[in-house]
C-alpha atoms as a PDB file:
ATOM      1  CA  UNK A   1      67.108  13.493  -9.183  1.00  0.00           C
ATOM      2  CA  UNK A   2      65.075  15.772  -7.074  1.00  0.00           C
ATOM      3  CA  UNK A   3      64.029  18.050  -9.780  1.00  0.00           C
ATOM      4  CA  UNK A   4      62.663  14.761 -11.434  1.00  0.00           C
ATOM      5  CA  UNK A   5      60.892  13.801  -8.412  1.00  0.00           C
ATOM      6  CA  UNK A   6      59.270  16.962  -7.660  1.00  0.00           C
ATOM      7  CA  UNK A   7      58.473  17.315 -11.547  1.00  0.00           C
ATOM      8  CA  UNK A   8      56.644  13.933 -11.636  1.00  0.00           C
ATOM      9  CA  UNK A   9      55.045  14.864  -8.267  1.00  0.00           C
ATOM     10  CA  UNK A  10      53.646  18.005  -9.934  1.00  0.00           C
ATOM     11  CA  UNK A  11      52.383  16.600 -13.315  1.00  0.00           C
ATOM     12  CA  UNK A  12      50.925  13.800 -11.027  1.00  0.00           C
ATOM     13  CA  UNK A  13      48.639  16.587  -9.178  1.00  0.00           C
ATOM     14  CA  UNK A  14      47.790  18.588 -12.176  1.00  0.00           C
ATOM     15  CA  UNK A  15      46.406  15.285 -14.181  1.00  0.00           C
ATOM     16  CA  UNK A  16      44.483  14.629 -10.866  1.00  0.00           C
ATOM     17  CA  UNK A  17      43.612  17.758 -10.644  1.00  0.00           C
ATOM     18  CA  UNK A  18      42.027  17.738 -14.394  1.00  0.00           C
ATOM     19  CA  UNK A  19      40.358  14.394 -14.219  1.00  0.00           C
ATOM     20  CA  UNK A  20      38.413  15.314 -11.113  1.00  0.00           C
ATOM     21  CA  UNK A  21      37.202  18.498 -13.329  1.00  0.00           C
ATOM     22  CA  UNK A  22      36.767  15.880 -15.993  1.00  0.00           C
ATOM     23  CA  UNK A  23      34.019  14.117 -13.399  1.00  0.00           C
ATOM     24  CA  UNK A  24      32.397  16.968 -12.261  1.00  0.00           C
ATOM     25  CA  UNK A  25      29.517  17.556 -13.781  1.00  0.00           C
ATOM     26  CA  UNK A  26      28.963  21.294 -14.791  1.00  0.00           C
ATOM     27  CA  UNK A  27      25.105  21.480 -14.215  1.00  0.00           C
ATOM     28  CA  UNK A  28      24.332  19.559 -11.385  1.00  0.00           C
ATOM     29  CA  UNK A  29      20.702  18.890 -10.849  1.00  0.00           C
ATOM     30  CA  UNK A  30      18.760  17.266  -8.334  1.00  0.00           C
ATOM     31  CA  UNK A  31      16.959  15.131 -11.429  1.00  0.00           C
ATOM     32  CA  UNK A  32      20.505  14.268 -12.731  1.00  0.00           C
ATOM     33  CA  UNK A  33      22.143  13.327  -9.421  1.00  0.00           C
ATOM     34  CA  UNK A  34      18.583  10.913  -8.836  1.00  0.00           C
ATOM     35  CA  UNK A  35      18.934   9.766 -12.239  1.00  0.00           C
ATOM     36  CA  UNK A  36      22.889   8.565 -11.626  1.00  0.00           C
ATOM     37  CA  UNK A  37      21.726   6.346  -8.973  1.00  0.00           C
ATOM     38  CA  UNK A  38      18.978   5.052 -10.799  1.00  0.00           C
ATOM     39  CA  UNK A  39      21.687   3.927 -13.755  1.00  0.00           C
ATOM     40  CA  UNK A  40      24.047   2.495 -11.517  1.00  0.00           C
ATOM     41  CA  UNK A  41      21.320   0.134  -9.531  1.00  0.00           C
ATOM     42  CA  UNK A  42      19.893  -0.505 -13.150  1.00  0.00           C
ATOM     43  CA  UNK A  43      22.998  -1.366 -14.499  1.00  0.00           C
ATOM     44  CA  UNK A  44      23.727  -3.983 -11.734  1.00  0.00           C
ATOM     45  CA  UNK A  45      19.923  -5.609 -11.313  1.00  0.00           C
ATOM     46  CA  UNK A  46      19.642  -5.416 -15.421  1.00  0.00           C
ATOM     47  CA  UNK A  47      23.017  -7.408 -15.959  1.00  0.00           C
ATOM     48  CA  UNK A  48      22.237  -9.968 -12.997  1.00  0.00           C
ATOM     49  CA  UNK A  49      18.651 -10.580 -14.790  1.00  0.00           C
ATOM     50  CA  UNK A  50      20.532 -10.984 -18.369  1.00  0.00           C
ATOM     51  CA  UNK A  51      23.280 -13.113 -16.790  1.00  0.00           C
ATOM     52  CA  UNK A  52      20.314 -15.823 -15.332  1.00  0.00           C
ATOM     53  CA  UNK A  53      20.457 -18.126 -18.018  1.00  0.00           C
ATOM     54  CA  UNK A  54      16.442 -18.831 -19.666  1.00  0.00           C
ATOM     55  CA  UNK A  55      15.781 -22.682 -18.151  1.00  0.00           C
ATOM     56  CA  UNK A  56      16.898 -21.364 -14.972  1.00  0.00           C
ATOM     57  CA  UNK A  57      14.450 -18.114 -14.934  1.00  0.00           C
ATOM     58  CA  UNK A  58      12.195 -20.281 -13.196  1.00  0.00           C
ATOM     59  CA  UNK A  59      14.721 -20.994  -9.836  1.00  0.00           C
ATOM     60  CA  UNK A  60      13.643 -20.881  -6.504  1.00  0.00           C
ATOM     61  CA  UNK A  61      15.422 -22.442  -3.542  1.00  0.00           C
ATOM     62  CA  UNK A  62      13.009 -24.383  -1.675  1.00  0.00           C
ATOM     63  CA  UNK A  63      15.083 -25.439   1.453  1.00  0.00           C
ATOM     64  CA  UNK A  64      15.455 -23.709   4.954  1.00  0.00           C
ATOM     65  CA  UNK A  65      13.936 -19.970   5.259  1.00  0.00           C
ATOM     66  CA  UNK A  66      13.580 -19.782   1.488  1.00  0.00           C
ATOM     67  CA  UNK A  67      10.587 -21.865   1.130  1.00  0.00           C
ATOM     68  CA  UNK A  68       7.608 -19.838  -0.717  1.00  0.00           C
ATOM     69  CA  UNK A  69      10.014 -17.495  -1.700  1.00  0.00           C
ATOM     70  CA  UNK A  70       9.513 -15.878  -5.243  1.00  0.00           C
ATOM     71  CA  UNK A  71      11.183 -17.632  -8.383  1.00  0.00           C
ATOM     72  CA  UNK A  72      13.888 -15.645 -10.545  1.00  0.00           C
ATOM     73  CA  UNK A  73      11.533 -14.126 -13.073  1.00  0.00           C
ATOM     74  CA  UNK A  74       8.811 -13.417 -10.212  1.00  0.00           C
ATOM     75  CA  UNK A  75      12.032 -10.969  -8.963  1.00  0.00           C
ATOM     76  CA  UNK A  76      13.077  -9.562 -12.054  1.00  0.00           C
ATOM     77  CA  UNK A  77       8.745  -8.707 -12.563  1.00  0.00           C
ATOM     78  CA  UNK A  78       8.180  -7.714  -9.326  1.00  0.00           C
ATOM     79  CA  UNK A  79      11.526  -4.894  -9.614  1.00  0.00           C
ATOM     80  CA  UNK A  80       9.958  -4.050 -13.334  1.00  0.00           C
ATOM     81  CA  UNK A  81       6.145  -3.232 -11.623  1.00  0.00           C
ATOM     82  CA  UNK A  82       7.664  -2.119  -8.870  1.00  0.00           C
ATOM     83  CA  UNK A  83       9.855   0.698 -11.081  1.00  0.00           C
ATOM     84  CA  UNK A  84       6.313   2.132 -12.329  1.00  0.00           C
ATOM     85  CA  UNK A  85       4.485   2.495  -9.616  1.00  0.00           C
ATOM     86  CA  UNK A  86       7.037   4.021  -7.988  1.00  0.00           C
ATOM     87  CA  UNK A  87       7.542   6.460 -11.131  1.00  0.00           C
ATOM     88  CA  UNK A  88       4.052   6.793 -11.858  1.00  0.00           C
ATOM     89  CA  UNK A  89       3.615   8.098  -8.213  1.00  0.00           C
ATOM     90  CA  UNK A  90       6.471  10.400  -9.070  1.00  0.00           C
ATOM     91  CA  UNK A  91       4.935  11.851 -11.967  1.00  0.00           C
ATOM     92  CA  UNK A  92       1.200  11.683 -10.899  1.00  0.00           C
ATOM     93  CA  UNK A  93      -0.249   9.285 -13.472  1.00  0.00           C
ATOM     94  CA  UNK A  94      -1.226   5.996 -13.888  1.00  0.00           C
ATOM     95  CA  UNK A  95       1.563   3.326 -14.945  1.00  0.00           C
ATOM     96  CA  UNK A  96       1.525   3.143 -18.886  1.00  0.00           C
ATOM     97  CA  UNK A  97       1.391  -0.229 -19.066  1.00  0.00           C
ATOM     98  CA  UNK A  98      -0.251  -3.653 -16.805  1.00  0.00           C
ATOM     99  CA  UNK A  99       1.725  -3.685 -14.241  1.00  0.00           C
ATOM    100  CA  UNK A 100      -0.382  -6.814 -12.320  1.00  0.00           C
ATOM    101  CA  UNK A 101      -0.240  -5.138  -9.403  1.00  0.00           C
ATOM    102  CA  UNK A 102       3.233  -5.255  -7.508  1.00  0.00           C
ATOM    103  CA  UNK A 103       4.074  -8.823  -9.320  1.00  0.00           C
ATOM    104  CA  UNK A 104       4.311  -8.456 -12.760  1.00  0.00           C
ATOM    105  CA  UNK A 105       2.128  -9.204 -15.728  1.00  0.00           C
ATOM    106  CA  UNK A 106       0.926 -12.967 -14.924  1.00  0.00           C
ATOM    107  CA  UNK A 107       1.260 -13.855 -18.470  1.00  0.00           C
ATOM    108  CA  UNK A 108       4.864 -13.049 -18.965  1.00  0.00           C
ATOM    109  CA  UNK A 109       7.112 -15.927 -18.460  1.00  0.00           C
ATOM    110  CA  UNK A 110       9.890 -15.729 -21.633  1.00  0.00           C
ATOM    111  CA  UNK A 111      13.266 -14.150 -20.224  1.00  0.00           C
ATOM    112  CA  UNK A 112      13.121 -11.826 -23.522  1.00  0.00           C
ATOM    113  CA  UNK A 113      10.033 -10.293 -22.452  1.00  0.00           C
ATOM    114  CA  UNK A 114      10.710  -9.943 -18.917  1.00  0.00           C
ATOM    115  CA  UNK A 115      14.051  -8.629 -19.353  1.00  0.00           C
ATOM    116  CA  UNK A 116      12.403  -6.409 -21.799  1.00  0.00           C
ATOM    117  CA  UNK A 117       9.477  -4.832 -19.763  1.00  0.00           C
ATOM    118  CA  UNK A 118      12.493  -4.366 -16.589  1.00  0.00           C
ATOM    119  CA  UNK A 119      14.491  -2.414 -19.506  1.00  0.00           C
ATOM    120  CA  UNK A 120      11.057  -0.673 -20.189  1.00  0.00           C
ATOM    121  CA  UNK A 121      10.398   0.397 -16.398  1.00  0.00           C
ATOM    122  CA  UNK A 122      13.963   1.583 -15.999  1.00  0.00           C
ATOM    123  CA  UNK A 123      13.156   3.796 -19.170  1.00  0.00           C
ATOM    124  CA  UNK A 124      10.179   5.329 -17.163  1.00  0.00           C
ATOM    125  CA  UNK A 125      12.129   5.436 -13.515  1.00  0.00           C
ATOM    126  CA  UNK A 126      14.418   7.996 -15.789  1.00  0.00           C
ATOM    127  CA  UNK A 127      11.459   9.822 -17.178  1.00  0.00           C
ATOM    128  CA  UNK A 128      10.410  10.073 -13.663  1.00  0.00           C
ATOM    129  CA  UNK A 129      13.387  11.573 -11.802  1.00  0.00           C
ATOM    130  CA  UNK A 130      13.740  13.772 -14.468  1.00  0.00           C
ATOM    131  CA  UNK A 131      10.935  15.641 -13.624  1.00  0.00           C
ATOM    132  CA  UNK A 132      12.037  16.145  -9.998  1.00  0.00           C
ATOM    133  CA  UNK A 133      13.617  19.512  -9.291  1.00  0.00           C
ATOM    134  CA  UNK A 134      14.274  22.027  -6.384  1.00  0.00           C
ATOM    135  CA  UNK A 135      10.675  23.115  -6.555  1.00  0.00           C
ATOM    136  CA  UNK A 136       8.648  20.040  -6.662  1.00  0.00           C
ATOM    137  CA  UNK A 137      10.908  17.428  -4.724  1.00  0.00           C
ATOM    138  CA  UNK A 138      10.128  18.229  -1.093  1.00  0.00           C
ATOM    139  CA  UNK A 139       6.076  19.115  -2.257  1.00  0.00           C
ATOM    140  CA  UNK A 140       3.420  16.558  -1.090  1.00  0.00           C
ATOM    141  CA  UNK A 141       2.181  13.923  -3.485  1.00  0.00           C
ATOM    142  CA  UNK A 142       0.043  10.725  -3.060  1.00  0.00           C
ATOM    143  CA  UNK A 143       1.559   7.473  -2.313  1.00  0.00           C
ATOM    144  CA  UNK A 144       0.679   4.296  -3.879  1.00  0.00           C
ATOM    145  CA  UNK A 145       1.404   2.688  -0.699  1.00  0.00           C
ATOM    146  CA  UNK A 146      -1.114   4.588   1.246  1.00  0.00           C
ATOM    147  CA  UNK A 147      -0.921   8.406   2.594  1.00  0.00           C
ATOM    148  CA  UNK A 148       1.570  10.729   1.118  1.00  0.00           C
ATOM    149  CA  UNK A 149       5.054  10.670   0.301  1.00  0.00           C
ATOM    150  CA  UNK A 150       7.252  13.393  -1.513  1.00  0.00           C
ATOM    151  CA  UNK A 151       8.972  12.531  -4.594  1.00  0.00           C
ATOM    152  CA  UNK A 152      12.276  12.965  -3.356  1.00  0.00           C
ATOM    153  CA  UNK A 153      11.208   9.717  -1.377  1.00  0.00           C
ATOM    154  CA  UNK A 154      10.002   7.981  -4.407  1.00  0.00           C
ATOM    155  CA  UNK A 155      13.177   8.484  -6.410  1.00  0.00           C
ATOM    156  CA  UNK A 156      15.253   7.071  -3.875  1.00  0.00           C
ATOM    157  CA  UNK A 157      12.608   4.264  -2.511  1.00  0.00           C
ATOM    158  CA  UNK A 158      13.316   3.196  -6.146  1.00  0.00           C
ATOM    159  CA  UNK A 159      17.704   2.515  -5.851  1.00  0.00           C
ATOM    160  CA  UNK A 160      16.481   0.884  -2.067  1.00  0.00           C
ATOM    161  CA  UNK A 161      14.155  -1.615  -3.809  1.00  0.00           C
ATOM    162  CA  UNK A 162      16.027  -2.510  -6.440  1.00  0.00           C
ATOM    163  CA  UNK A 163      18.853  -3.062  -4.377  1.00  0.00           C
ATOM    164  CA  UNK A 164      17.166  -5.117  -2.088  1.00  0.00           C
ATOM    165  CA  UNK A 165      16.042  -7.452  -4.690  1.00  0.00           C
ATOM    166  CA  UNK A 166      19.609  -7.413  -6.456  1.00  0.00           C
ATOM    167  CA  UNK A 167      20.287  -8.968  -2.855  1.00  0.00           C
ATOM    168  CA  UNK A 168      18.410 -11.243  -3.504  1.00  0.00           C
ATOM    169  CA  UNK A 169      19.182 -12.239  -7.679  1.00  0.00           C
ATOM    170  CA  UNK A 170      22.627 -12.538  -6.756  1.00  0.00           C
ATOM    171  CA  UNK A 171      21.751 -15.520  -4.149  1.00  0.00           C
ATOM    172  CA  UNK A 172      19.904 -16.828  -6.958  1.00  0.00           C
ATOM    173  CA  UNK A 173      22.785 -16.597  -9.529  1.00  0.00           C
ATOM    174  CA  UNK A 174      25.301 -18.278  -7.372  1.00  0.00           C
ATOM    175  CA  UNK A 175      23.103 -20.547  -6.338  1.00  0.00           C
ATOM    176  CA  UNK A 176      23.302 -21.656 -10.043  1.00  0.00           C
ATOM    177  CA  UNK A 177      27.016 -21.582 -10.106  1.00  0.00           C
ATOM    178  CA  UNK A 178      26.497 -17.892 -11.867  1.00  0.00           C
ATOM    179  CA  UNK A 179      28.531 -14.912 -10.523  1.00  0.00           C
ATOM    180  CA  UNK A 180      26.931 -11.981 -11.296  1.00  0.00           C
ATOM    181  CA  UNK A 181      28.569  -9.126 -13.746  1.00  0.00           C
ATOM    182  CA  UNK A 182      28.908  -6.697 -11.098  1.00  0.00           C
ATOM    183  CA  UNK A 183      31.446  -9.174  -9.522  1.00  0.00           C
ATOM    184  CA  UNK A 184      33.227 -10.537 -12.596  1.00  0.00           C
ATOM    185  CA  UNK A 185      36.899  -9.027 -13.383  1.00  0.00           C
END
């Protein structure tokens, strides 16, 4: 019996031992370790958006502290413009598409097309961080927010943003009796 034990106890370290090499990557970067929290805050805010059904994109709570507050699809825009200005800064250019400033194309109101150009700024946020690396993400660059920032700064003010307003969506989707993917089982 304690041959068996200390057997089992054995294989038990060895297959932990192999799926942690299984995880680690072999060529870390500091683009790919950016770009791994950029997924995993996309993959929460992007599902949240999706999971808002399209005659509710247009929710706001009104009572209380959230009076003025921005509607569903004015988050989801706002996160999309935000995502290219901040990757834009990144990789000193202008923003390849309208952003309207930090809000959001005015003229977009379908869900398709809103979910579509945040899928589209996510796209660029990758681009982005994949241009950081040991060299360049410490150097000086311009901020769009005034002054200068580095890009290091930029990659990550884009996972704090994002998460801020996923804060924020997933008030929105309960309020509508929606929980939100990330919290499903």
């Amino acid at each position: 019996m304690r041959r068996h034990a200390v057997l089992m106890l054995s294989l038990l370290a060895l297959s932990s031992l192999a799926v942690a090499q299984a995880k680690k990557p072999e060529h870390a970067t500091v683009a790919s370790a950016l770009d791994g929290s950029v997924k995993g805050v996309e993959h929460e805010f992007v599902s949240a958006a999706e999971a808002m059904p399209e005659d509710k994109f247009n929710f706001a709570p009104s009572n209380g502290e959230f009076k003025d507050v921005r509607t569903f699809a004015q988050q989801v825009k706002h996160v999309a413009a935000v995502n290219y200005v901040f990757g834009s800064s990144i990789l000193g250019e202008k923003p390849p598409v309208d952003t309207g400033g930090e809000s959001g194309p005015a003229a977009m109101n379908s869900k398709a097309d809103i979910v579509k150009f945040l899928k589209d700024s996510f796209e660029y946020a990758h681009k982005a961080v994949a241009s950081i690396n040991n060299q360049n993400m410490v150097a000086s660059i311009k901020s769009p927010f005034g002054g200068t920032t580095t890009r290091l700064a930029m990659a990550t003010g884009i996972c704090s943003h994002v998460s801020d307003h996923y804060g924020q969506v997933v008030e929105y989707l309960r309020m509508n009796g929606i929980v939100p993917p990330a919290s499903r089982r």
